[in-house]
N, C-alpha and C. Protein backbone atom coordinates (compact mmCIF):
# COMPACT_ATOMS: atom_id res chain seq x y z
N UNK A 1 108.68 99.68 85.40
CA UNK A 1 108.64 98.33 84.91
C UNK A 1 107.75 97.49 85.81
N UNK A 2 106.93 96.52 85.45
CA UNK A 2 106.01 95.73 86.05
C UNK A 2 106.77 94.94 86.95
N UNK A 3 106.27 94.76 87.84
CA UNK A 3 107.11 93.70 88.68
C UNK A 3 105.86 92.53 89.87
N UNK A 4 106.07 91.45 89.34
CA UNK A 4 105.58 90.90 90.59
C UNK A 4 105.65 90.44 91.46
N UNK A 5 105.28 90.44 92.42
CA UNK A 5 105.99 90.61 93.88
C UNK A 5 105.13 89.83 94.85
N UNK A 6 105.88 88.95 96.25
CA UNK A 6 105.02 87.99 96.77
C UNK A 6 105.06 89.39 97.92
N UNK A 7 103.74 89.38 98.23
CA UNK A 7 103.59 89.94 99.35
C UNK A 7 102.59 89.62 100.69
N UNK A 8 103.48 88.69 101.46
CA UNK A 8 102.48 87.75 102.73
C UNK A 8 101.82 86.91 101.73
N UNK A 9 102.45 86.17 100.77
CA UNK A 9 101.66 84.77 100.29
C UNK A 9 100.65 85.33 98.61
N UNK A 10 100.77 86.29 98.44
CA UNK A 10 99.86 87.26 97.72
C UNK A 10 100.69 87.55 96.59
N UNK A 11 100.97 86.36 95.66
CA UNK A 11 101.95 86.58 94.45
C UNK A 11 100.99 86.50 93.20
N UNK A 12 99.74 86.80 93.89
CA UNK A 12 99.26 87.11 92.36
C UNK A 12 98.92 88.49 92.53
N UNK A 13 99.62 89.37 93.08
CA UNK A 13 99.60 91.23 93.09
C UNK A 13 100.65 91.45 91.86
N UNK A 14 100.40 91.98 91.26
CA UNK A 14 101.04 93.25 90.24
C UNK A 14 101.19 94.41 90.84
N UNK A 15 102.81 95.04 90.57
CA UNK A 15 103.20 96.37 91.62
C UNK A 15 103.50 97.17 90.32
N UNK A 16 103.30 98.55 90.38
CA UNK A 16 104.84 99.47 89.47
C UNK A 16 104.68 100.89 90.98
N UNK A 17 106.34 100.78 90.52
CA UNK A 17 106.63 101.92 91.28
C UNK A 17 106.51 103.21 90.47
N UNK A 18 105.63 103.57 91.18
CA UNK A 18 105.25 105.42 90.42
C UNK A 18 106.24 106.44 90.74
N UNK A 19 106.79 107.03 89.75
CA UNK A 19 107.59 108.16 89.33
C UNK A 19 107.43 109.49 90.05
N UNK A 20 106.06 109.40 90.68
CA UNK A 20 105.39 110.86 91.52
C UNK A 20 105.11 110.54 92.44
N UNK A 21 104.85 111.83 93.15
CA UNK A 21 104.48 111.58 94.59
C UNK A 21 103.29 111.04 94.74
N UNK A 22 102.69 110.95 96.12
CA UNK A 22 101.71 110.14 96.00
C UNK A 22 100.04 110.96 95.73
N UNK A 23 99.96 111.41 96.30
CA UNK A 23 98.90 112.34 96.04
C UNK A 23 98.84 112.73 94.29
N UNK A 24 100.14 113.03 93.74
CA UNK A 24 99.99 113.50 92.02
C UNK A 24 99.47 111.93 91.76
N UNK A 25 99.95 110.43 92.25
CA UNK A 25 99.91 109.45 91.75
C UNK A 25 98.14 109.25 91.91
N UNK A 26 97.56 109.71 92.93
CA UNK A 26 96.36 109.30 92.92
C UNK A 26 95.39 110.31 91.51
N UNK A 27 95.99 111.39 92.10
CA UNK A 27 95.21 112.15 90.77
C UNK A 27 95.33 111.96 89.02
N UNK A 28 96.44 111.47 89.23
CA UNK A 28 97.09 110.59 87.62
C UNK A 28 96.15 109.52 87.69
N UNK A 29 95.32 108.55 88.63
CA UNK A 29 95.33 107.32 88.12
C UNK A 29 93.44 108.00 87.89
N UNK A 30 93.16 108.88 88.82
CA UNK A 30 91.88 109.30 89.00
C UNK A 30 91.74 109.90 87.11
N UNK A 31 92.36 110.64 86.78
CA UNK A 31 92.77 111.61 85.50
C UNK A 31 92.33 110.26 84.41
N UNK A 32 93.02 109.66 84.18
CA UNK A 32 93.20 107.88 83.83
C UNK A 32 91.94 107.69 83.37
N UNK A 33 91.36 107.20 84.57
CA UNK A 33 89.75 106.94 84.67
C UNK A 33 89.20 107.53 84.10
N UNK A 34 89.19 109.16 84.43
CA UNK A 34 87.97 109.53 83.65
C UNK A 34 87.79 109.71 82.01
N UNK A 35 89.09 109.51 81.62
CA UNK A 35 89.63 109.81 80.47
C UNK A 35 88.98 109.14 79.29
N UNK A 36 88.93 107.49 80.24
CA UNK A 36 87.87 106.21 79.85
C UNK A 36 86.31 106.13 80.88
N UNK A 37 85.98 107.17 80.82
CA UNK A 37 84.65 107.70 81.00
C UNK A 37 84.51 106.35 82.57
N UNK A 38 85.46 105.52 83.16
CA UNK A 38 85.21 104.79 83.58
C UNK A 38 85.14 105.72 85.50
N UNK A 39 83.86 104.80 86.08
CA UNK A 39 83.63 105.37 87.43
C UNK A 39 84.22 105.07 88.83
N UNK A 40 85.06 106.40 89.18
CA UNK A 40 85.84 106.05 90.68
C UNK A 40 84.60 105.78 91.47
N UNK A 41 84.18 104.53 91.66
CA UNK A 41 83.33 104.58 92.92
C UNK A 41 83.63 104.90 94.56
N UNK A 42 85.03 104.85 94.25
CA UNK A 42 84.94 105.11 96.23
C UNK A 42 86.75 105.30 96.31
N UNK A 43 87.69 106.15 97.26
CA UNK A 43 88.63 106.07 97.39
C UNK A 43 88.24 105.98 98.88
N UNK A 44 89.21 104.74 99.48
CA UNK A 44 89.51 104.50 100.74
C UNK A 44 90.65 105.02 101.49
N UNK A 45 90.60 105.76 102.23
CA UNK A 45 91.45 106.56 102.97
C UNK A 45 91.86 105.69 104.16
N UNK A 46 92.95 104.47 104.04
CA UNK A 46 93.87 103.56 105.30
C UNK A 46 94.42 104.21 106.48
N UNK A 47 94.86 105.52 105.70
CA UNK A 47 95.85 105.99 106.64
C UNK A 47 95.20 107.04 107.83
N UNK A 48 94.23 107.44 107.12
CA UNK A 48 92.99 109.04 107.71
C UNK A 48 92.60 107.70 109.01
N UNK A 49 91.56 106.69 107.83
CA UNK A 49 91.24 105.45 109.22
C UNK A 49 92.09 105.43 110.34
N UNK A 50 93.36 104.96 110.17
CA UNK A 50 94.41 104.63 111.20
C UNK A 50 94.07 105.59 112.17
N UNK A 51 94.48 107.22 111.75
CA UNK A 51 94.87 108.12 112.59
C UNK A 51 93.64 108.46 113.55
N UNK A 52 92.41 107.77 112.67
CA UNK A 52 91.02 108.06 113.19
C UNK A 52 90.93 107.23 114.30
N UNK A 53 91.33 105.62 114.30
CA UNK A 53 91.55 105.16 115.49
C UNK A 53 93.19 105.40 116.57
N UNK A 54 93.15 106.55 116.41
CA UNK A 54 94.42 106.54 117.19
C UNK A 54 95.85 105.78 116.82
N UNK A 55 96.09 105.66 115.64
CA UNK A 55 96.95 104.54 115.19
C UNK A 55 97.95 105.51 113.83
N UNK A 56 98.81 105.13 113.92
CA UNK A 56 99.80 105.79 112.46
C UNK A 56 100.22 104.53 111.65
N UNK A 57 99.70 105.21 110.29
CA UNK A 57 99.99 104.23 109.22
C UNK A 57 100.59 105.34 107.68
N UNK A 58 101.80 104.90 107.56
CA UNK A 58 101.88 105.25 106.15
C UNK A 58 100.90 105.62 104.97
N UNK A 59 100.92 106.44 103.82
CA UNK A 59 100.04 106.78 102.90
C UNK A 59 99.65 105.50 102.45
N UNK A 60 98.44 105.11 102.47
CA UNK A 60 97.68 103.64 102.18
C UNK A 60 96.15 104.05 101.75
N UNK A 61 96.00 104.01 100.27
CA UNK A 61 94.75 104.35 99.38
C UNK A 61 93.99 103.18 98.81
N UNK A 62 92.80 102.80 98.82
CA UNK A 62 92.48 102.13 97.53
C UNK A 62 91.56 102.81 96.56
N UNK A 63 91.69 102.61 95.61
CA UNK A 63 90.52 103.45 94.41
C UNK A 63 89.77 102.28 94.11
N UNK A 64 88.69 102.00 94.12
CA UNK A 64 87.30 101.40 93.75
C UNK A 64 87.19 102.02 92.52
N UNK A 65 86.64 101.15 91.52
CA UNK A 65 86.41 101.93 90.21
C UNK A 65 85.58 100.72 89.29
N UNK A 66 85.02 100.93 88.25
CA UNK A 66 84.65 100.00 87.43
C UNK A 66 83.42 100.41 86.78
N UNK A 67 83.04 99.76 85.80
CA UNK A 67 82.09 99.85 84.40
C UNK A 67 81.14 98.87 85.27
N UNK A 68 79.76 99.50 85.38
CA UNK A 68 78.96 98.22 85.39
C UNK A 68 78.46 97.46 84.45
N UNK A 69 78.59 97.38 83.13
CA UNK A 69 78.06 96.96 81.92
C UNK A 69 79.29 96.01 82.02
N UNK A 70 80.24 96.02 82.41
CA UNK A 70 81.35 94.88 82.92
C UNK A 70 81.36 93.79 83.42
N UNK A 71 80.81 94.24 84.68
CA UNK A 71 81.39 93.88 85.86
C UNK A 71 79.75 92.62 85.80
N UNK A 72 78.54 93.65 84.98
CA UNK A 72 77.34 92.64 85.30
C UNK A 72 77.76 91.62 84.33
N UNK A 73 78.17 91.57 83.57
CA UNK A 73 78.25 90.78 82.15
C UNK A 73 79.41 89.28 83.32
N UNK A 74 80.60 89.77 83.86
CA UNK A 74 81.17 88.38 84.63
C UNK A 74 79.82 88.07 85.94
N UNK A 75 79.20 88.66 86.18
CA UNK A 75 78.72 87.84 87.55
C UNK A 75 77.36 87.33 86.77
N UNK A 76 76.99 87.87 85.82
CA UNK A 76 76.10 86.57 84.81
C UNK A 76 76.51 85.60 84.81
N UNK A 77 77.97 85.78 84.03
CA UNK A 77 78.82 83.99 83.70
C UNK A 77 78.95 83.48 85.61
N UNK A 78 79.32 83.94 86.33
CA UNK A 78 79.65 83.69 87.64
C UNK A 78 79.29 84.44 88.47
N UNK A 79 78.09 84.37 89.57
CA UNK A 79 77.89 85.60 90.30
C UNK A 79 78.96 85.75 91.41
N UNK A 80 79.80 84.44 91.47
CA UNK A 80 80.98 84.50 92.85
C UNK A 80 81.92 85.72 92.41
N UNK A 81 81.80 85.88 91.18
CA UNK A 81 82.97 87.06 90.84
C UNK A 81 82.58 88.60 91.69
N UNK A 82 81.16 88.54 92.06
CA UNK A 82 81.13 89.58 92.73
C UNK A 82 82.27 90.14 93.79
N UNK A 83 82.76 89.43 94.55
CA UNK A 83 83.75 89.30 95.87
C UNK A 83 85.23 90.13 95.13
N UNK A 84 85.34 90.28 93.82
CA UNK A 84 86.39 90.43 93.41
C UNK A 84 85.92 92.09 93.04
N UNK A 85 84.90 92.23 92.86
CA UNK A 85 84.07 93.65 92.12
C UNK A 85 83.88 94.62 92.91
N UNK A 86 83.93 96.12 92.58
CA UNK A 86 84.77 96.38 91.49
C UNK A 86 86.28 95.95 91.46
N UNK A 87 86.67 97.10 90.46
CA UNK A 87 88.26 96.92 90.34
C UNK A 87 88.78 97.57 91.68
N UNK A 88 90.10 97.19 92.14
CA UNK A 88 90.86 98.11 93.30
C UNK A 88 92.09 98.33 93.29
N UNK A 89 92.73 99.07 92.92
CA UNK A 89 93.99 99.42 93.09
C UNK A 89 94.26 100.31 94.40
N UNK A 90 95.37 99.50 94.72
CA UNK A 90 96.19 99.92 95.93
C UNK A 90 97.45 100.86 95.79
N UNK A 91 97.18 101.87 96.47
CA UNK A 91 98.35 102.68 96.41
C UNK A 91 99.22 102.94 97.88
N UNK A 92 100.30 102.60 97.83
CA UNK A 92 101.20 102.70 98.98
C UNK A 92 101.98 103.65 98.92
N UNK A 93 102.26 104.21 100.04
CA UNK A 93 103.69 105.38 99.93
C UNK A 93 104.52 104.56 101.22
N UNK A 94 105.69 103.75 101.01
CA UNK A 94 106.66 103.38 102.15
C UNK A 94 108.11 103.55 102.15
N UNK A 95 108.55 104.32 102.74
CA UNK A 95 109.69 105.12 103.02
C UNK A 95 110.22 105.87 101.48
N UNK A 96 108.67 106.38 101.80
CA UNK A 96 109.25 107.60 100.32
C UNK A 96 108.84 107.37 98.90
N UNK A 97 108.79 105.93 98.76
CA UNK A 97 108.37 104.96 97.49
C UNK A 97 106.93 105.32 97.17
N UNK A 98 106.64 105.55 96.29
CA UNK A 98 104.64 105.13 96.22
C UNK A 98 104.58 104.03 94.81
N UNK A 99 104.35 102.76 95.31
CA UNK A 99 103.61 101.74 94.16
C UNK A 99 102.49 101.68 94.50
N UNK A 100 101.86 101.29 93.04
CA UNK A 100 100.61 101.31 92.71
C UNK A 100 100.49 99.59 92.40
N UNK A 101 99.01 98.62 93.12
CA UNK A 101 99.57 97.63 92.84
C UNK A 101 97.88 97.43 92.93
N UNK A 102 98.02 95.46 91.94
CA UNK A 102 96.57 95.75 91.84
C UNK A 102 96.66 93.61 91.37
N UNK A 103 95.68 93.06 91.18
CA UNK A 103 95.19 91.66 91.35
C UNK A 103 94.73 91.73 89.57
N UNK A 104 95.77 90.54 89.11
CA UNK A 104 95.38 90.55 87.63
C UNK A 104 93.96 89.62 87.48
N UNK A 105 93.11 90.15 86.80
CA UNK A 105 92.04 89.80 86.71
C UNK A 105 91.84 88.51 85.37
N UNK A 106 93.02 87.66 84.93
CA UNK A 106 92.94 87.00 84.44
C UNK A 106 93.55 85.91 85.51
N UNK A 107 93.74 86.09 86.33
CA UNK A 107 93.92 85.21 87.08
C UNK A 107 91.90 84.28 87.46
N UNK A 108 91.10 85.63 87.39
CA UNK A 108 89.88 84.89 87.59
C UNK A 108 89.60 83.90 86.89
N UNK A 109 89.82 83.55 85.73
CA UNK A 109 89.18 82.79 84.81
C UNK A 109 89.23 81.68 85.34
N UNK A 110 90.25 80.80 85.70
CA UNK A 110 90.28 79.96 86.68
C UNK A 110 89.50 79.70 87.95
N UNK A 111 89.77 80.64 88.50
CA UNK A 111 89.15 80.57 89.91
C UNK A 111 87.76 81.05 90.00
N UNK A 112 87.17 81.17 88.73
CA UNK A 112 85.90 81.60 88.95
C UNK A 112 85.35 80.66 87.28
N UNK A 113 84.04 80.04 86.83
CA UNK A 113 83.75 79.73 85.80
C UNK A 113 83.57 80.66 84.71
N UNK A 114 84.67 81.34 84.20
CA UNK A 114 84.60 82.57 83.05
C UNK A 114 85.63 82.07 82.28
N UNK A 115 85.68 81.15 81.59
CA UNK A 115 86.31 80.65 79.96
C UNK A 115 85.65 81.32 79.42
N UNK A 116 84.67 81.43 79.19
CA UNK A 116 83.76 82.39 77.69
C UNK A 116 83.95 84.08 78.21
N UNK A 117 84.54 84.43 79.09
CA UNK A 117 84.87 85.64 79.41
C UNK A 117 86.87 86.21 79.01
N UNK A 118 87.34 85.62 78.54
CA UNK A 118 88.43 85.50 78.74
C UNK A 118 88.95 87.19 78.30
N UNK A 119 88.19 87.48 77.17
CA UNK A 119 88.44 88.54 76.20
C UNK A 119 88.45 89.41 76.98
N UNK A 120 87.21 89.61 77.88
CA UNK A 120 87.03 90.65 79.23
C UNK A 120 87.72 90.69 80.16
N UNK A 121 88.37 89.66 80.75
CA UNK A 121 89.47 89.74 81.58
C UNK A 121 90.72 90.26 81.47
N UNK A 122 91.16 89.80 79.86
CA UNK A 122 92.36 90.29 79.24
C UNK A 122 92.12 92.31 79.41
N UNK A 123 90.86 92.58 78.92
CA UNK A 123 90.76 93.74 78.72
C UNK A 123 90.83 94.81 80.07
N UNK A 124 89.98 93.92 81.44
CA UNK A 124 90.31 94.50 82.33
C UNK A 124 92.16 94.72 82.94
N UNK A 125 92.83 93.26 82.63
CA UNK A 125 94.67 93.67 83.14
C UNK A 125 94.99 94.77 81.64
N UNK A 126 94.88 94.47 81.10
CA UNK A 126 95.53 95.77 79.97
C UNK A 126 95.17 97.01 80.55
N UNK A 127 93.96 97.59 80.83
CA UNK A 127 93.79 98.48 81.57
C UNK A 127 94.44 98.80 82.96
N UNK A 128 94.51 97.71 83.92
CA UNK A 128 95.26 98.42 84.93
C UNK A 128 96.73 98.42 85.05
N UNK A 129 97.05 97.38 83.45
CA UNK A 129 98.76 97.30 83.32
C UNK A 129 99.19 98.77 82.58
N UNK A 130 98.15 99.40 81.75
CA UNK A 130 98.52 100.59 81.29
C UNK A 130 98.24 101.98 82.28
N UNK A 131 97.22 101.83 83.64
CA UNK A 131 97.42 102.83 84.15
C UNK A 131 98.78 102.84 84.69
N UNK A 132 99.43 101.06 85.33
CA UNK A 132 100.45 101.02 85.76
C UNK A 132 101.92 101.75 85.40
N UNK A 133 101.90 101.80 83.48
CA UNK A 133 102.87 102.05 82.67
C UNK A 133 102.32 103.67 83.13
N UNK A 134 101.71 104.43 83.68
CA UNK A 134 101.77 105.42 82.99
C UNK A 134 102.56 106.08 84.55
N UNK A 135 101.89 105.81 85.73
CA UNK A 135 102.36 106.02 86.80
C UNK A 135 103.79 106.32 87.46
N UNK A 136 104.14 104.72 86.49
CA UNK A 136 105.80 104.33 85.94
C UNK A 136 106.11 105.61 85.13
N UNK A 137 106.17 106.30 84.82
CA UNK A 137 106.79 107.50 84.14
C UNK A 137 106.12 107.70 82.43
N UNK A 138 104.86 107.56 81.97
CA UNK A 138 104.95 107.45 80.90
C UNK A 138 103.94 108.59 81.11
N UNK A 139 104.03 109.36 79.85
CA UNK A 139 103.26 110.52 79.26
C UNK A 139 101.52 110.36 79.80
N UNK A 140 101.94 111.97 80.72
CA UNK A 140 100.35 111.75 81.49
C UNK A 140 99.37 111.58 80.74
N UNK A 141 99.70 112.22 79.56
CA UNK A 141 98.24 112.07 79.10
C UNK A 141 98.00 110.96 77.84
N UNK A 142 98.91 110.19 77.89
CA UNK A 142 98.80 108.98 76.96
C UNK A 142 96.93 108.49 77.97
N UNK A 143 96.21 107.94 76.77
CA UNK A 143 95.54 106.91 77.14
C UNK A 143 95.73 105.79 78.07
N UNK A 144 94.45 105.59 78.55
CA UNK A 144 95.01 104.44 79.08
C UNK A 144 94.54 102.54 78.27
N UNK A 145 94.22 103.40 77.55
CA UNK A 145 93.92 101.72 76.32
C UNK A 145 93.66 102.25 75.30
């Protein structure tokens, strides 16, 4: 179930707690993606970092991902939207838990000049509210839109 959650002041994050471990959770959301031909540009490894500086940190991922035929179409209407681009979902594993959590992108419309974008924004949270549903326990191989 969706849940949103203030985290350090940050209540415009969207969480779901994933049903799998974390590693299946990354490959589910990776699976996801490609499904919608859409491109993992980069997974960030928090925790590899940590250990790289001598430091221990819990399983901490982000997936970079996004359409550029998207992403150019908002920084036309607004090039500040760049700062937000691509998409990123965060994946946590803490004491056993792994949520998947991510910044609804209709929150931009506001904070960035994209009224005439609205349709696109909607389309980007449906997308990461349905990888969310799926993470949440729903049929791997449902679509993700």
């Amino acid at each position: 179930m969706l849940t949103s959650i203030a985290s350090n002041g940050q209540s415009n994050l969207k969480s779901y707690q994933s049903q799998y471990g974390f590693d299946e959770t990354i490959q589910l959301i990776k699976s996801s993606l490609d499904e919608r031909d859409i491109e993992v540009m980069q997974v960030i490894d928090h925790d590899d970092n940590a250990e790289g500086a001598g430091m221990e940190l819990e399983k901490t991922k982000v997936i970079v991902f996004g359409n550029p035929q998207v992403g150019t179409k908002l920084m036309q209407a607004d090039p500040d939207i760049a700062i937000e681009l691509p998409l990123r979902l965060l994946i946590i594993e803490r004491n056993g838990n792994v949520t998947v959590k991510y910044t609804d992108p209709t929150l931009w419309k506001e904070k960035y000049n994209l009224e005439d974008q609205v349709e696109t924004l909607e389309n980007m949270t449906e997308l990461l509210n349905n990888i969310g549903r799926i993470v949440e326990g729903g049929d791997k191989r449902t679509s993700i839109l």
